[in-house]
N, C-alpha and C. Protein backbone atom coordinates (compact mmCIF):
# COMPACT_ATOMS: atom_id res chain seq x y z
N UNK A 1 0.79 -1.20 0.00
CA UNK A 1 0.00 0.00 0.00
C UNK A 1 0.85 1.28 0.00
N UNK A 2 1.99 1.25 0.68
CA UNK A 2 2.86 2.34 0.76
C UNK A 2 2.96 2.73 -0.71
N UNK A 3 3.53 1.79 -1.73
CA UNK A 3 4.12 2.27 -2.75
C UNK A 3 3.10 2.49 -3.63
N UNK A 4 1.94 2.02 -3.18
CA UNK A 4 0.69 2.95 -4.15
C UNK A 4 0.22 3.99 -3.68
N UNK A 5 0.71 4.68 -2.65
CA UNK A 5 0.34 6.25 -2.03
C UNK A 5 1.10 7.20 -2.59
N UNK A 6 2.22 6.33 -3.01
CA UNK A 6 3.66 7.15 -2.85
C UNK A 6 4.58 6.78 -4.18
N UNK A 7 4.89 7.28 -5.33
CA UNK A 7 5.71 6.73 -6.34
C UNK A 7 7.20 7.51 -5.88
N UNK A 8 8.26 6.69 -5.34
CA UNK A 8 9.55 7.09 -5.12
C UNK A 8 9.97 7.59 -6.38
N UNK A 9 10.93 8.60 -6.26
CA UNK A 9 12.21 9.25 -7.28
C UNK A 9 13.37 8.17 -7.17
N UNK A 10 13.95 7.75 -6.37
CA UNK A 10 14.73 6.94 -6.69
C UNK A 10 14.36 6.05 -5.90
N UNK A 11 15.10 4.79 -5.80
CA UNK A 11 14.74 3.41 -5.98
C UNK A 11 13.69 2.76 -4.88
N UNK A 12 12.91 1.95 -5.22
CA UNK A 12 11.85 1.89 -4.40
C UNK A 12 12.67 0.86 -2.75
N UNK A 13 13.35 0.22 -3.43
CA UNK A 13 14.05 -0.92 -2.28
C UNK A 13 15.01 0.55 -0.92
N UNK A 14 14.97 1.38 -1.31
CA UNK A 14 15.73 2.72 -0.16
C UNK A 14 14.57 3.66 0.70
N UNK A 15 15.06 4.13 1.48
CA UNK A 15 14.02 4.38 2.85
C UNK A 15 14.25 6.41 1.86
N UNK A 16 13.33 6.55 1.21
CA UNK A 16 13.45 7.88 0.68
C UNK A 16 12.69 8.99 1.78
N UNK A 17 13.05 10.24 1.65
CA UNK A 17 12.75 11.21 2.61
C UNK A 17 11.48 11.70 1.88
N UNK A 18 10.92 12.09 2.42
CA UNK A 18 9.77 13.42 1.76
C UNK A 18 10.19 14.25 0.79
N UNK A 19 11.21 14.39 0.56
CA UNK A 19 11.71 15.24 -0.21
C UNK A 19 12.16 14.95 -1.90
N UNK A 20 12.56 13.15 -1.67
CA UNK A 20 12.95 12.57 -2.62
C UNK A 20 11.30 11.79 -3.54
N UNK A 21 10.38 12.00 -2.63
CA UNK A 21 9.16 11.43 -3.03
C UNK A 21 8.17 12.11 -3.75
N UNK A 22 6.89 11.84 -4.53
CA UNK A 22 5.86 12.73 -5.20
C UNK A 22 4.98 11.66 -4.78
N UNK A 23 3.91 12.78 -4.38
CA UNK A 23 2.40 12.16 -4.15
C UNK A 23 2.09 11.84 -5.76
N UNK A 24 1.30 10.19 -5.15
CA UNK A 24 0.61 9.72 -6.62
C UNK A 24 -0.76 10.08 -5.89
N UNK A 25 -1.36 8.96 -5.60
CA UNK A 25 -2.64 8.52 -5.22
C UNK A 25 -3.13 8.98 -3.70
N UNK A 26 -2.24 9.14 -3.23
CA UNK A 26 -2.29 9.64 -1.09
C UNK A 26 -2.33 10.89 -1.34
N UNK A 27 -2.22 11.32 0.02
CA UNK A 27 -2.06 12.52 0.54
C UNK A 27 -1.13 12.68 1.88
N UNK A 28 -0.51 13.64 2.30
CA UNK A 28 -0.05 13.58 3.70
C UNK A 28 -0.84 13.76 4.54
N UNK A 29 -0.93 12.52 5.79
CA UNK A 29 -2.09 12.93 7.02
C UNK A 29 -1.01 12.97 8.32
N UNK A 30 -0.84 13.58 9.02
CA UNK A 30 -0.12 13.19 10.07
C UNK A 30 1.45 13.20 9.02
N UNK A 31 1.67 12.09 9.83
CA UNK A 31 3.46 11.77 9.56
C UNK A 31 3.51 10.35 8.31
N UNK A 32 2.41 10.14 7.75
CA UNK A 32 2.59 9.21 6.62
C UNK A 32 1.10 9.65 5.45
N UNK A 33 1.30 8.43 4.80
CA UNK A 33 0.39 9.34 3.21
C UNK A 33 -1.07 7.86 3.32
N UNK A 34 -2.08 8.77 3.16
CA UNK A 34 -3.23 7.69 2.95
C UNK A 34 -3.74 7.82 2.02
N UNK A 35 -4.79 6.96 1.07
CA UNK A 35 -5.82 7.26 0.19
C UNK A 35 -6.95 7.64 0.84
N UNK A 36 -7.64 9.00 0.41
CA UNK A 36 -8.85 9.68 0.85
C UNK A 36 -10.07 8.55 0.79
N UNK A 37 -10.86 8.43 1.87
CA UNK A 37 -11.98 7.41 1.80
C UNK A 37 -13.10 7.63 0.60
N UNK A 38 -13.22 8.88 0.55
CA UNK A 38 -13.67 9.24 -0.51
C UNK A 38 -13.63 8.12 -1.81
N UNK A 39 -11.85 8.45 -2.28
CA UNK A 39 -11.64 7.69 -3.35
C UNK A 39 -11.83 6.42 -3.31
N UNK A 40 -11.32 5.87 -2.06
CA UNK A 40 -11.08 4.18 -1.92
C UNK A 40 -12.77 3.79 -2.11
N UNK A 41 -13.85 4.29 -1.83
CA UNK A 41 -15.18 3.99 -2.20
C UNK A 41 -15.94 4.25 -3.61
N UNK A 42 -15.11 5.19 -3.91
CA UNK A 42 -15.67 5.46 -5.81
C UNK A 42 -14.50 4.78 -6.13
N UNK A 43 -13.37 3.86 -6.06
CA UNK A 43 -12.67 3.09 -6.72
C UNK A 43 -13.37 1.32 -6.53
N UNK A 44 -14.24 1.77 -5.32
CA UNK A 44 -14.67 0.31 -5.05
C UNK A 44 -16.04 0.39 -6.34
N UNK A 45 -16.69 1.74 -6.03
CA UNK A 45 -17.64 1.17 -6.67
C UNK A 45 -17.69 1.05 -8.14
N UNK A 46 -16.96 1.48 -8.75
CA UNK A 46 -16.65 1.96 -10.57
C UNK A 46 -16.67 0.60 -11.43
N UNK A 47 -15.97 -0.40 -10.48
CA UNK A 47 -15.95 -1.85 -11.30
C UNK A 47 -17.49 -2.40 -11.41
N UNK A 48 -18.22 -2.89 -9.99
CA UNK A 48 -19.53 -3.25 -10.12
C UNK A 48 -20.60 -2.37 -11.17
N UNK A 49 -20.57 -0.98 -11.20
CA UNK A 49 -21.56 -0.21 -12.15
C UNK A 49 -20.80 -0.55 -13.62
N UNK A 50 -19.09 -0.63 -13.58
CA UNK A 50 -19.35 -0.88 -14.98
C UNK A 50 -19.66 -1.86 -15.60
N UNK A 51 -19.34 -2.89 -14.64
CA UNK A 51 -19.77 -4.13 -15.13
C UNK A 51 -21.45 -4.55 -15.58
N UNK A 52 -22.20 -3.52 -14.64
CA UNK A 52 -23.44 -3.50 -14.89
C UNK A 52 -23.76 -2.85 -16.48
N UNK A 53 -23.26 -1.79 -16.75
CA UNK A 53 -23.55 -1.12 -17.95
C UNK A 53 -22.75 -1.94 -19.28
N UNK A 54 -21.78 -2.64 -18.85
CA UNK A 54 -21.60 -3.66 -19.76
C UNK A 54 -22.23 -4.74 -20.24
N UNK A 55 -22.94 -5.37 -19.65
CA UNK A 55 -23.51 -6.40 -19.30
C UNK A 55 -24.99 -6.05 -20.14
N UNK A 56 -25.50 -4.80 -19.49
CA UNK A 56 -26.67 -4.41 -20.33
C UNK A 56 -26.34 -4.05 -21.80
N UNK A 57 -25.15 -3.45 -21.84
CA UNK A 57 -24.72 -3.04 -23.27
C UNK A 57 -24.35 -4.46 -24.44
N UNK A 58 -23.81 -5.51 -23.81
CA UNK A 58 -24.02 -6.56 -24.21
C UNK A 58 -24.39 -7.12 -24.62
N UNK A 59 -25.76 -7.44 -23.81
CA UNK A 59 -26.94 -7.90 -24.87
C UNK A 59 -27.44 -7.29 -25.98
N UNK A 60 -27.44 -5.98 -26.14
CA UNK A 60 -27.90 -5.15 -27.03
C UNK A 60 -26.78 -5.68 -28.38
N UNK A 61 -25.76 -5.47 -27.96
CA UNK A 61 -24.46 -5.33 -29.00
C UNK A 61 -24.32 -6.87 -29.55
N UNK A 62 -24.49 -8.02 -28.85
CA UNK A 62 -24.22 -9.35 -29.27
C UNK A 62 -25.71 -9.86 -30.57
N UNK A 63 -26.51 -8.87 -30.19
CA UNK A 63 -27.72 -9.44 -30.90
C UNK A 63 -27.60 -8.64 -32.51
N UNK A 64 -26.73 -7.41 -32.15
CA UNK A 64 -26.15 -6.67 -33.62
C UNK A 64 -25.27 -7.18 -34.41
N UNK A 65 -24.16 -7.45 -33.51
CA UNK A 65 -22.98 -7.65 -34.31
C UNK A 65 -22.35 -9.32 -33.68
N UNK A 66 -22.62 -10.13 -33.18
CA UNK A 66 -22.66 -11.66 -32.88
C UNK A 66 -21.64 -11.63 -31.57
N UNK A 67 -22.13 -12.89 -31.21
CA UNK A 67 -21.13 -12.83 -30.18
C UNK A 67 -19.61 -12.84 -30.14
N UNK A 68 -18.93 -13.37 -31.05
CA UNK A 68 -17.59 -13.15 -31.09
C UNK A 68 -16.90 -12.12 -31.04
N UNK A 69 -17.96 -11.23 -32.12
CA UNK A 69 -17.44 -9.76 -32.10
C UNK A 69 -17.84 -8.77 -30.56
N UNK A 70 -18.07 -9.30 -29.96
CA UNK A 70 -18.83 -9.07 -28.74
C UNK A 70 -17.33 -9.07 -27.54
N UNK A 71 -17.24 -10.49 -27.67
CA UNK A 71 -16.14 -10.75 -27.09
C UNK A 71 -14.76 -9.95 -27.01
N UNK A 72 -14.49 -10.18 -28.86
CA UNK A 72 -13.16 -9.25 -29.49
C UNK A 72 -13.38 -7.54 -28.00
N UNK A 73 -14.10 -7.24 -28.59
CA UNK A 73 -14.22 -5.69 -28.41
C UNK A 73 -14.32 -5.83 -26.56
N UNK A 74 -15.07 -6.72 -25.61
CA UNK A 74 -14.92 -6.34 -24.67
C UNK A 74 -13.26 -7.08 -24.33
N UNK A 75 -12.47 -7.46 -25.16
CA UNK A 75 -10.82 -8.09 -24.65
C UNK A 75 -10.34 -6.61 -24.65
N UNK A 76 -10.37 -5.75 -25.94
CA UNK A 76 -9.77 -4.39 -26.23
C UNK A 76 -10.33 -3.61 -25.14
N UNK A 77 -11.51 -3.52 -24.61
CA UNK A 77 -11.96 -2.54 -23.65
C UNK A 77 -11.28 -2.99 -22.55
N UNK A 78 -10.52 -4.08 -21.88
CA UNK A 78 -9.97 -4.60 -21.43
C UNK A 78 -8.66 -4.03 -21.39
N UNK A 79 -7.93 -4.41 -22.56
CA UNK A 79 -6.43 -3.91 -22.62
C UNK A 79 -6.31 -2.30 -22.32
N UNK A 80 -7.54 -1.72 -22.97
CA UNK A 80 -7.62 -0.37 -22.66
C UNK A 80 -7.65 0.28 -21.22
N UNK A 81 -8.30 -0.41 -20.42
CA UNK A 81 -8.70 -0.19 -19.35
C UNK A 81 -7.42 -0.35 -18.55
N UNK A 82 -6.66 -1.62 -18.36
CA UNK A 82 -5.42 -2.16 -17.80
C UNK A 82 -4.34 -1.11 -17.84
N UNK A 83 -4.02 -0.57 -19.59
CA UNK A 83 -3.27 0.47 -19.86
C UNK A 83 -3.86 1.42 -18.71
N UNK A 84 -4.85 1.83 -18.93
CA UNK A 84 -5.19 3.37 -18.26
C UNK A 84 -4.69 3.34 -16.80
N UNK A 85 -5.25 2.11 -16.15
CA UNK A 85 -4.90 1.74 -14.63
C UNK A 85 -3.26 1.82 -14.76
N UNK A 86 -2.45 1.61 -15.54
CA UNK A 86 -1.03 1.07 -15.23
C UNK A 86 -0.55 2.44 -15.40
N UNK A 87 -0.86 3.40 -15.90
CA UNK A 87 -0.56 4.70 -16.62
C UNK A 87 -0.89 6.12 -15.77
N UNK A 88 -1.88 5.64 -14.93
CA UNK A 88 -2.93 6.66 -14.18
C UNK A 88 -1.98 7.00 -13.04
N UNK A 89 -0.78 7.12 -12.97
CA UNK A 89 0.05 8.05 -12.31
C UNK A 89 0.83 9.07 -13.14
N UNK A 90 0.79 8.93 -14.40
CA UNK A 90 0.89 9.83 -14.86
C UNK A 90 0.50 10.61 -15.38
N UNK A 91 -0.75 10.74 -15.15
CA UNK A 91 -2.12 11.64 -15.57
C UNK A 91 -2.07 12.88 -15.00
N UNK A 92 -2.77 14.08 -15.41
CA UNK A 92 -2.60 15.46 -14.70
C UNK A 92 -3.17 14.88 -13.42
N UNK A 93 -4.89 14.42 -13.33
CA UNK A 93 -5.53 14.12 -12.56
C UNK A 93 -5.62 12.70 -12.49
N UNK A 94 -4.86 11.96 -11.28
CA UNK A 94 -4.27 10.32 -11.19
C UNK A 94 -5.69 9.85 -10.87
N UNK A 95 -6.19 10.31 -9.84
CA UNK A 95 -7.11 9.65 -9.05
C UNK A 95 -8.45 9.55 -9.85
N UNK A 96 -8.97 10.49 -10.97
CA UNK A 96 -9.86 9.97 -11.87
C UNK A 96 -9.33 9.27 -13.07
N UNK A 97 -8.44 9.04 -13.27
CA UNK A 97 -7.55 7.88 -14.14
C UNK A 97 -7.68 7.22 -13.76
N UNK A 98 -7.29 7.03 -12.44
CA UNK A 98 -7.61 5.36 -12.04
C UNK A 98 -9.13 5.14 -12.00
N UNK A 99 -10.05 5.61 -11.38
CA UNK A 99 -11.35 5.89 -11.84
C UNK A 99 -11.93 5.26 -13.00
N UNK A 100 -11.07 6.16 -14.20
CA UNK A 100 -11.71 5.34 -15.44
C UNK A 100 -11.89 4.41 -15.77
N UNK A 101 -10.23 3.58 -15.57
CA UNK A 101 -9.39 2.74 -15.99
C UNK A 101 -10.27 1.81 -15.08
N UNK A 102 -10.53 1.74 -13.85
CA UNK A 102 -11.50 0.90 -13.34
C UNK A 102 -12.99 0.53 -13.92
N UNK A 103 -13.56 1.66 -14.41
CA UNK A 103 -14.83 1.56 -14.70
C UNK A 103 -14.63 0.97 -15.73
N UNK A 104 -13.56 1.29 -16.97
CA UNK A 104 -13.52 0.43 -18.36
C UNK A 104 -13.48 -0.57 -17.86
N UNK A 105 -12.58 -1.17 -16.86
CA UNK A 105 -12.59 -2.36 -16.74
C UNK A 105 -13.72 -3.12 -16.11
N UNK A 106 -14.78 -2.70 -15.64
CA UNK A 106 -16.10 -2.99 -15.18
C UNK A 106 -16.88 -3.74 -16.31
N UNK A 107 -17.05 -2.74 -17.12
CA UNK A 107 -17.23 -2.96 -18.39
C UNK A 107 -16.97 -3.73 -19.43
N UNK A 108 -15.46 -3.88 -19.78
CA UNK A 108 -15.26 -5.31 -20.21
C UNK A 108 -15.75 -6.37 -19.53
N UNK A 109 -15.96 -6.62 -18.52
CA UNK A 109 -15.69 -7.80 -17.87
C UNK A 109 -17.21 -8.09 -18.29
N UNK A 110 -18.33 -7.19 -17.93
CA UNK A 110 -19.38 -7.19 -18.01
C UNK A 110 -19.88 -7.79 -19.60
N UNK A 111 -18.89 -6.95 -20.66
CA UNK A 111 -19.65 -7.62 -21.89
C UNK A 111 -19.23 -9.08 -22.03
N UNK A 112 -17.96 -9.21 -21.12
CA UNK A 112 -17.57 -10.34 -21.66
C UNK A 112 -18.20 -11.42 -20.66
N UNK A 113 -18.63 -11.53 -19.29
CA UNK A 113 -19.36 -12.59 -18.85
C UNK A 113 -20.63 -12.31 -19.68
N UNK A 114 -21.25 -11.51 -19.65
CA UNK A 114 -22.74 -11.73 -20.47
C UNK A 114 -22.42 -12.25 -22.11
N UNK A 115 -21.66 -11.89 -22.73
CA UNK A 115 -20.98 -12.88 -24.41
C UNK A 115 -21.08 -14.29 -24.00
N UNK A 116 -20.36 -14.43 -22.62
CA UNK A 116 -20.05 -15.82 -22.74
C UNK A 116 -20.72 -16.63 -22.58
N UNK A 117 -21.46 -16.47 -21.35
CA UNK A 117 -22.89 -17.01 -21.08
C UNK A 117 -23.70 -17.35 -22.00
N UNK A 118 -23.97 -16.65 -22.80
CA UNK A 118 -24.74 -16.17 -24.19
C UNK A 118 -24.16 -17.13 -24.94
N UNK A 119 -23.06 -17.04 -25.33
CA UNK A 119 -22.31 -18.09 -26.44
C UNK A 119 -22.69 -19.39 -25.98
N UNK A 120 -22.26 -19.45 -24.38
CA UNK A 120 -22.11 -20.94 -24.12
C UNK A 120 -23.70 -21.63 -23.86
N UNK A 121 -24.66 -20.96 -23.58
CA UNK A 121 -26.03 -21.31 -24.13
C UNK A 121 -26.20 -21.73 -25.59
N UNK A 122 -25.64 -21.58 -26.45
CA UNK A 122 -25.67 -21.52 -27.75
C UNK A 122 -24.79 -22.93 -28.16
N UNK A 123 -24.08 -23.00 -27.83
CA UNK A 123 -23.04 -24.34 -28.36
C UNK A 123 -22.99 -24.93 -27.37
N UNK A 124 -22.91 -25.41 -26.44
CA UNK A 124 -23.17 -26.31 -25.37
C UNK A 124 -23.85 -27.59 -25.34
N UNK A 125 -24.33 -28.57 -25.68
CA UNK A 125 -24.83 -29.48 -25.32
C UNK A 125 -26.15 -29.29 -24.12
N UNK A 126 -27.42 -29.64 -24.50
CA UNK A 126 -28.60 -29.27 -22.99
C UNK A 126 -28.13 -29.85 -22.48
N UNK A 127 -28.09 -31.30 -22.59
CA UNK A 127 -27.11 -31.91 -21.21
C UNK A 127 -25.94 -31.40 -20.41
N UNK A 128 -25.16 -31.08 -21.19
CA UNK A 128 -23.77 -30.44 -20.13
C UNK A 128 -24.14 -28.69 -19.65
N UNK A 129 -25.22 -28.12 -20.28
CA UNK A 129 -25.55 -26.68 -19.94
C UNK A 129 -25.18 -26.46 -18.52
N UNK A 130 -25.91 -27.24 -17.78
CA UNK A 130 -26.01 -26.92 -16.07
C UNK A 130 -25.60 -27.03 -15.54
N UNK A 131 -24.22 -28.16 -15.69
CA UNK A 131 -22.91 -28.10 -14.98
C UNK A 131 -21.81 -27.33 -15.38
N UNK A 132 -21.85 -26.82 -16.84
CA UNK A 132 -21.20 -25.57 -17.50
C UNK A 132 -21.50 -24.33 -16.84
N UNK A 133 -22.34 -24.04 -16.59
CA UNK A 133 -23.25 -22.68 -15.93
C UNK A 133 -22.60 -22.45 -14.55
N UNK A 134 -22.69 -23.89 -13.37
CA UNK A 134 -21.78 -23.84 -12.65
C UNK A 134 -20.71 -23.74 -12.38
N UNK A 135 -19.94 -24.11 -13.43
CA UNK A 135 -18.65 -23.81 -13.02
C UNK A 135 -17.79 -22.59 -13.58
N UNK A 136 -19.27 -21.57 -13.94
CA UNK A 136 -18.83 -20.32 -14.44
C UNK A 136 -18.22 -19.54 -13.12
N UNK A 137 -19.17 -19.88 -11.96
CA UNK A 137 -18.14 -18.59 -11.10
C UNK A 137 -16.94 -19.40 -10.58
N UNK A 138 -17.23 -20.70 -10.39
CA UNK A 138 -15.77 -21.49 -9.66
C UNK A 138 -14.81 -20.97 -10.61
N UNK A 139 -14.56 -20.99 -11.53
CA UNK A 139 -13.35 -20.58 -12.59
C UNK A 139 -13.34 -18.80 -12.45
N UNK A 140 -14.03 -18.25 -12.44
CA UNK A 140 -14.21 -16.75 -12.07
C UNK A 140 -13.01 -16.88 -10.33
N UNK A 141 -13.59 -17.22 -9.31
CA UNK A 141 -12.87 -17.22 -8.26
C UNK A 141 -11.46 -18.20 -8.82
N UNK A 142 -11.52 -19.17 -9.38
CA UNK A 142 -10.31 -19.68 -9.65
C UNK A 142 -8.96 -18.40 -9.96
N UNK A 143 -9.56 -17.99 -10.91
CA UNK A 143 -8.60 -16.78 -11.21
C UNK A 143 -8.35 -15.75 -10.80
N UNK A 144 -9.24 -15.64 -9.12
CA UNK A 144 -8.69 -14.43 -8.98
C UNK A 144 -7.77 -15.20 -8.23
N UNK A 145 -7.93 -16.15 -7.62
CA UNK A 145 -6.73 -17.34 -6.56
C UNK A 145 -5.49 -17.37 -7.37
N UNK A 146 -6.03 -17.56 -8.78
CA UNK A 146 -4.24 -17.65 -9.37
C UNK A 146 -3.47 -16.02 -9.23
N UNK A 147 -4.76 -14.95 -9.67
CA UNK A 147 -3.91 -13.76 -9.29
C UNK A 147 -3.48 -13.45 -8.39
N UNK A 148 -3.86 -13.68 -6.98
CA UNK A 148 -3.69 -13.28 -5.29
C UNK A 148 -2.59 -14.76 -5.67
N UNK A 149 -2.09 -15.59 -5.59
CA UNK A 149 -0.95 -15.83 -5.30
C UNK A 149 0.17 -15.74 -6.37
N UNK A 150 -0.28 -15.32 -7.57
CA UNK A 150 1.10 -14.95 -8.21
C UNK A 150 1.52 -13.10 -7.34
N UNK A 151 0.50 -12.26 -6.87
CA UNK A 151 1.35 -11.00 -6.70
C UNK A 151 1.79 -11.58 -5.32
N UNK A 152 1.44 -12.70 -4.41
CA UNK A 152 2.04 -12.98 -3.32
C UNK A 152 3.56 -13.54 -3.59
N UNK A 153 3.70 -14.20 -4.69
CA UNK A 153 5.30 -14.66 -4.72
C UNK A 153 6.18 -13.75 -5.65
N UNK A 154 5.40 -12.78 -6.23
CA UNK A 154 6.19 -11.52 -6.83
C UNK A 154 6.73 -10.64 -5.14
N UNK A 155 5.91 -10.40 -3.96
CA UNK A 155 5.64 -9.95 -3.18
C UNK A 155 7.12 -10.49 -2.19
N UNK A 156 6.91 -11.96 -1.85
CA UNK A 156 7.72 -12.54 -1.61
C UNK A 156 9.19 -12.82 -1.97
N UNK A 157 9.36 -12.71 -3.32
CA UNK A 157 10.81 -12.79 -4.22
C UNK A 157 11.18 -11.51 -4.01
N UNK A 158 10.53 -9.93 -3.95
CA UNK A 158 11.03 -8.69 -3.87
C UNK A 158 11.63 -8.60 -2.71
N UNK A 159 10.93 -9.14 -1.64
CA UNK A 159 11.18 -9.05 0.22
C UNK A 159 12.73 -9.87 0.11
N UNK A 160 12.29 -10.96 -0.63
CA UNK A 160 13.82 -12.06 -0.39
C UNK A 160 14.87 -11.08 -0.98
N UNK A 161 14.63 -10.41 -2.56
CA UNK A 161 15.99 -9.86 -3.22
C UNK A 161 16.10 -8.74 -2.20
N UNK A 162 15.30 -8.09 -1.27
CA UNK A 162 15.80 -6.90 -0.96
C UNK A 162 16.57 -7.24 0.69
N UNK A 163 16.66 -8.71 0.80
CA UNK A 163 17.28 -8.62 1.58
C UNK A 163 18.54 -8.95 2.14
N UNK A 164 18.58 -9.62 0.96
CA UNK A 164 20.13 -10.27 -0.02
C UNK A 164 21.07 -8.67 -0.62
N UNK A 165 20.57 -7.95 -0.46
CA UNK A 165 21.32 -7.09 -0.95
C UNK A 165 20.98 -5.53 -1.57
């Protein structure tokens, strides 16, 4: 959390002063830097609404232009979104960058579970439908498990190199 309040000038592994540092995303409260509650609650909520307006936009768009093309376009709203999030410290204004970059990503996600669903109603077998259907969110949580432990051993390997040297 530190180093998302705070983007160091020089190297992140060194104990930098106030002086050597620039506010990204925090602010100074006291004697260290927090994210305003404010934000941390319109960052919570930006993914769920976009995902909602995706999702509705979805159906509309898959019944125009098919589902594949459905798909394509919510992967790009995707990459778009990721960029913006990875980038949104260098924005005039960071904290509605990240904002965006969240909500796009709401959004993809949204056209793309409602595509898929949609698709996989469509080519599926009736028989296998209902155990397919189920194991839409187990694989949803699957991946966020693979993400929460790959940034844990990125997390882990940084702690080990920084202490080796």
């Amino acid at each position: 959390m530190p180093v998302f309040q705070l983007v160091y000038v020089i190297s992140a592994f060194d104990n930098p002063t106030d002086d050597e540092c620039r506010e990204v995303f925090g602010e100074k409260y006291e004697d260290h830097y927090i994210i305003p509650s404010v934000w941390l609650s319109t960052w919570s909520v930006a993914f769920p609404i976009g995902s909602m307006l995706g999702a509705a936009t979805g159906g509309w768009l898959q019944d125009r232009t098919g589902r594949k093309w459905t798909l394509g376009l919510g992967s790009i709203i995707s990459i778009a979104a990721i960029l913006t999030c990875y980038i949104a410290d260098t924005a005039a204004d960071k904290r509605s960058a990240m904002f965006g970059g969240k909500l796009m990503e709401g959004i993809a996600v949204g056209l793309i579970a409602c595509s898929t669903q949609t698709y996989m109603s469509e080519v599926v077998p009736a028989r296998l439908r209902g155990p397919m259907f189920a194991l839409f969110p187990a694989f949803q949580l699957l991946g966020q498990l693979i993400a929460a432990v790959v940034v844990l051993l990125v997390r882990v390997f940084n702690d080990r190199s920084r202490e080796k040297g």
